[in-house]
C-alpha atoms as a PDB file:
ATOM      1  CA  UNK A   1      -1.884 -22.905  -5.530  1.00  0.00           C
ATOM      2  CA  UNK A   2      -5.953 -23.297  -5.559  1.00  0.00           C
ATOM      3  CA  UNK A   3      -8.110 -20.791  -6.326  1.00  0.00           C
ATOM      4  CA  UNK A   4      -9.490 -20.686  -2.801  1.00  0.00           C
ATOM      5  CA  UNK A   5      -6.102 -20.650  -1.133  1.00  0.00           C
ATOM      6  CA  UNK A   6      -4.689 -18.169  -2.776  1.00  0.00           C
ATOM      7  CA  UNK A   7      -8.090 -15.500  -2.201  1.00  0.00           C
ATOM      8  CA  UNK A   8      -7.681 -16.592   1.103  1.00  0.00           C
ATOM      9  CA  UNK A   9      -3.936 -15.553   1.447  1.00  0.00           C
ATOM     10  CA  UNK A  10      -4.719 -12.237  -0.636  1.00  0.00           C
ATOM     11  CA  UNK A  11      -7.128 -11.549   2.138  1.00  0.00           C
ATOM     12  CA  UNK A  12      -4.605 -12.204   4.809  1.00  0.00           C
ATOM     13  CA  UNK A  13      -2.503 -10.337   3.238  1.00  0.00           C
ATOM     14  CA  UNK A  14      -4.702  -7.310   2.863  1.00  0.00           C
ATOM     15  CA  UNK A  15      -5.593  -7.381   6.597  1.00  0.00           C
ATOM     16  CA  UNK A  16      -1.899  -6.183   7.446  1.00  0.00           C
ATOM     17  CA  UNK A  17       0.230  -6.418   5.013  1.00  0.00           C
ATOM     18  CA  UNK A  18       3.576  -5.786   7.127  1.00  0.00           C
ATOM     19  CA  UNK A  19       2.636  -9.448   8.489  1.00  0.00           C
ATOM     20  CA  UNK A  20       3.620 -10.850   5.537  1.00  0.00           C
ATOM     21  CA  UNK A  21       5.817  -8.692   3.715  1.00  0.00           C
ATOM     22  CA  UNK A  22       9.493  -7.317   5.338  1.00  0.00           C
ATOM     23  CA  UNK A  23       9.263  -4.022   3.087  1.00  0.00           C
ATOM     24  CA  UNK A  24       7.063  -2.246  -0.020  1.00  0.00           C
ATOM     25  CA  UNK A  25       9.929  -3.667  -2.420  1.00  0.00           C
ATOM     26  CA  UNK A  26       8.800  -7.057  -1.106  1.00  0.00           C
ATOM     27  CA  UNK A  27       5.698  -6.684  -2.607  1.00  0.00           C
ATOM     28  CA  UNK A  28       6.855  -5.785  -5.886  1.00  0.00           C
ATOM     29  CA  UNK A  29       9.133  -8.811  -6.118  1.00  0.00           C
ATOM     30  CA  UNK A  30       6.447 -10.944  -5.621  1.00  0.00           C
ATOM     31  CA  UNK A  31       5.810 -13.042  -8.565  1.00  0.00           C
ATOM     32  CA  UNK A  32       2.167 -14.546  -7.966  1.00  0.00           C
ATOM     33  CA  UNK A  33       0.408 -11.472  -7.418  1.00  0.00           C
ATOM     34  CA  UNK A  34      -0.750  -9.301 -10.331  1.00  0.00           C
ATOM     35  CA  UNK A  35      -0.231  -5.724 -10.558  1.00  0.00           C
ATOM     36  CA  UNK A  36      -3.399  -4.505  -9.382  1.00  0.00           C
ATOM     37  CA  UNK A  37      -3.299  -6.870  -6.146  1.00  0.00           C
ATOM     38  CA  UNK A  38       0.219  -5.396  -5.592  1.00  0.00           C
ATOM     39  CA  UNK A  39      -1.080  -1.613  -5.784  1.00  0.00           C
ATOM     40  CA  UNK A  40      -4.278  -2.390  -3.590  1.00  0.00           C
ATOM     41  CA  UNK A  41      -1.844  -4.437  -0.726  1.00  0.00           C
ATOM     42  CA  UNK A  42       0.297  -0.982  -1.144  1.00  0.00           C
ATOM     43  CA  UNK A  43      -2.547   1.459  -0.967  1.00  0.00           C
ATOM     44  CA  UNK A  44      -3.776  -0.533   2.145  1.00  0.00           C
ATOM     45  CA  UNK A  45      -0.252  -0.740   3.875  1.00  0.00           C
ATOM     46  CA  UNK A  46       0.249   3.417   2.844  1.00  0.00           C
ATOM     47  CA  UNK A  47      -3.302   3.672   5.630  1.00  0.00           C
ATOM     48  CA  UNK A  48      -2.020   1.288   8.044  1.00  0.00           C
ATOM     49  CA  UNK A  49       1.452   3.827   7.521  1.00  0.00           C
ATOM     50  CA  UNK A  50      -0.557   6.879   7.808  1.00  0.00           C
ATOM     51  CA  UNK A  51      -2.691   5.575  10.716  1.00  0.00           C
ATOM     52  CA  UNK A  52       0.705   4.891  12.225  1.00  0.00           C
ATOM     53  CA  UNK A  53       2.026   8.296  11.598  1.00  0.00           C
ATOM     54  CA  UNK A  54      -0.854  10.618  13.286  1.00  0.00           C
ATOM     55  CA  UNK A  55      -0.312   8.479  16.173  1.00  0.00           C
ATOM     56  CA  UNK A  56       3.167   9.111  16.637  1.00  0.00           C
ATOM     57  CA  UNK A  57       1.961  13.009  16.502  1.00  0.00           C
ATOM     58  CA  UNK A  58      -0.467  12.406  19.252  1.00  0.00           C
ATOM     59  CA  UNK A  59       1.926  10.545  20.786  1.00  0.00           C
ATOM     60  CA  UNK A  60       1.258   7.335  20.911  1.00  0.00           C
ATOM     61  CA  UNK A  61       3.882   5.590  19.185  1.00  0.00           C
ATOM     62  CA  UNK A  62       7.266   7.034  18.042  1.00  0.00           C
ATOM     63  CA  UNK A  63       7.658   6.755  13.708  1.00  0.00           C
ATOM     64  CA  UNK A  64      10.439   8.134  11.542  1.00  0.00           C
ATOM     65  CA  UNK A  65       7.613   7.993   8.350  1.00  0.00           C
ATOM     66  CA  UNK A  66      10.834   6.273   6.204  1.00  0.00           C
ATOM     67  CA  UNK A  67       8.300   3.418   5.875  1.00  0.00           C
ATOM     68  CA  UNK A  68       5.341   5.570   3.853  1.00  0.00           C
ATOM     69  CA  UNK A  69       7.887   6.877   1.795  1.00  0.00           C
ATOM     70  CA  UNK A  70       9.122   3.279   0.952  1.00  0.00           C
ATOM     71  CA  UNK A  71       5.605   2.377   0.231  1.00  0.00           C
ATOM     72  CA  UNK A  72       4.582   5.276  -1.590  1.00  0.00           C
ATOM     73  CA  UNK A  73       7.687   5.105  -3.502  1.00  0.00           C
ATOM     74  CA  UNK A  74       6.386   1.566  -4.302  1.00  0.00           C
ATOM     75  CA  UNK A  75       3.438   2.558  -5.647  1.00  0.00           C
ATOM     76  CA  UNK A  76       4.737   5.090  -8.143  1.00  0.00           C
ATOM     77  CA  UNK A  77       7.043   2.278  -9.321  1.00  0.00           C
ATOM     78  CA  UNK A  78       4.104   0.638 -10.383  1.00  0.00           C
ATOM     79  CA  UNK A  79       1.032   3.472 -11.009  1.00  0.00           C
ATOM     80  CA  UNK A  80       3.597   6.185 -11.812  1.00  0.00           C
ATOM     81  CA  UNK A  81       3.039   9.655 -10.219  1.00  0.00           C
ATOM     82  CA  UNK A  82      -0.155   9.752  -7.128  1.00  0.00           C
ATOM     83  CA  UNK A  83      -2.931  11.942  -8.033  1.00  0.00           C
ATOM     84  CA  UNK A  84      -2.596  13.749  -4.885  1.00  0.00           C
ATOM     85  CA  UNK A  85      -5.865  15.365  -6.183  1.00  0.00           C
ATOM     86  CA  UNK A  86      -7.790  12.175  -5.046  1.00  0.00           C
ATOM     87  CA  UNK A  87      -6.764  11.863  -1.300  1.00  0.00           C
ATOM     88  CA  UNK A  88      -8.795  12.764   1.583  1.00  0.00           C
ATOM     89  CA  UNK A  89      -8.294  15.978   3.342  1.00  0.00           C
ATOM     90  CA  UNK A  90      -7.752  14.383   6.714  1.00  0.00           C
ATOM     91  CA  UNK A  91      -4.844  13.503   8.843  1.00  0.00           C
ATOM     92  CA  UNK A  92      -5.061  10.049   8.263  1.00  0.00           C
ATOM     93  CA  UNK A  93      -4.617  10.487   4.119  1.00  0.00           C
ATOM     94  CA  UNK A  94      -5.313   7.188   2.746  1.00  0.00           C
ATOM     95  CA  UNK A  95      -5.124   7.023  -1.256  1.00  0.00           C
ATOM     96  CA  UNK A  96      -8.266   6.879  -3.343  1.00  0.00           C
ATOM     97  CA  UNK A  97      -8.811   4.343  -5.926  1.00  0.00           C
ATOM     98  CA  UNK A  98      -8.495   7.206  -8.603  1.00  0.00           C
ATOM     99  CA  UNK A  99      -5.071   8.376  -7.503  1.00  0.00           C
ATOM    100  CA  UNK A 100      -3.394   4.835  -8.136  1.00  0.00           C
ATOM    101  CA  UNK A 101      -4.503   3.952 -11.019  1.00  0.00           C
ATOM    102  CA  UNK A 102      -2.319   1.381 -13.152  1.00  0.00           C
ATOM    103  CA  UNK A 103      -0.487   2.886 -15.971  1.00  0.00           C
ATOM    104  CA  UNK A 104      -2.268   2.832 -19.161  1.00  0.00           C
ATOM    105  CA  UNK A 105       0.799   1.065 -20.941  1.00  0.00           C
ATOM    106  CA  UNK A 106       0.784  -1.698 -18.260  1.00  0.00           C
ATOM    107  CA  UNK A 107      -3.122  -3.579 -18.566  1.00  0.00           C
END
């Protein structure tokens, strides 16, 4: 695949991940992305997840949250365990950078 195809399918994907992928284990399967794309198309679906999930409290949409854990669950298969440390103090959540960072064994 081009260089300018596949940025332009990263960004697609990035937009809403769930578009292109069925589930978080999806993502890891997926051979042509790297590791760090697969953590930052995680940390964005784990937003779109949260998002999703203050909604449902506000009543807006109905969620059993089974989907965040898949995804965070995701993530600690590849970052190991989420600095919980780093996340913002609102109901929304959405994970920092710093608290999925790649494991130092796997660069």
């Amino acid at each position: 695949m081009a260089m300018d195809q596949r940025q332009d399918k990263l960004r697609k994907i990035l937009l809403d991940p769930s578009d292109y992928f069925a589930s978080p284990a999806n993502v890891l399967e997926d051979k042509e992305l790297t590791q760090e794309e697969k953590v930052e198309i995680l940390r964005r679906w784990e937003y779109d997840a949260c998002e999703e999930s203050v909604a449902a409290e506000e009543g807006m949409r109905d969620t059993d949250g089974e989907l965040l854990q898949q995804i965070l669950r995701a993530l600690e298969s590849l970052v190991g365990k989420i600095d919980s440390d780093h996340t913002p103090p609102t109901k929304q959540g959405g994970l920092d950078y710093r608290s999925v960072k790649p494991r130092a064994n796997d660069k």
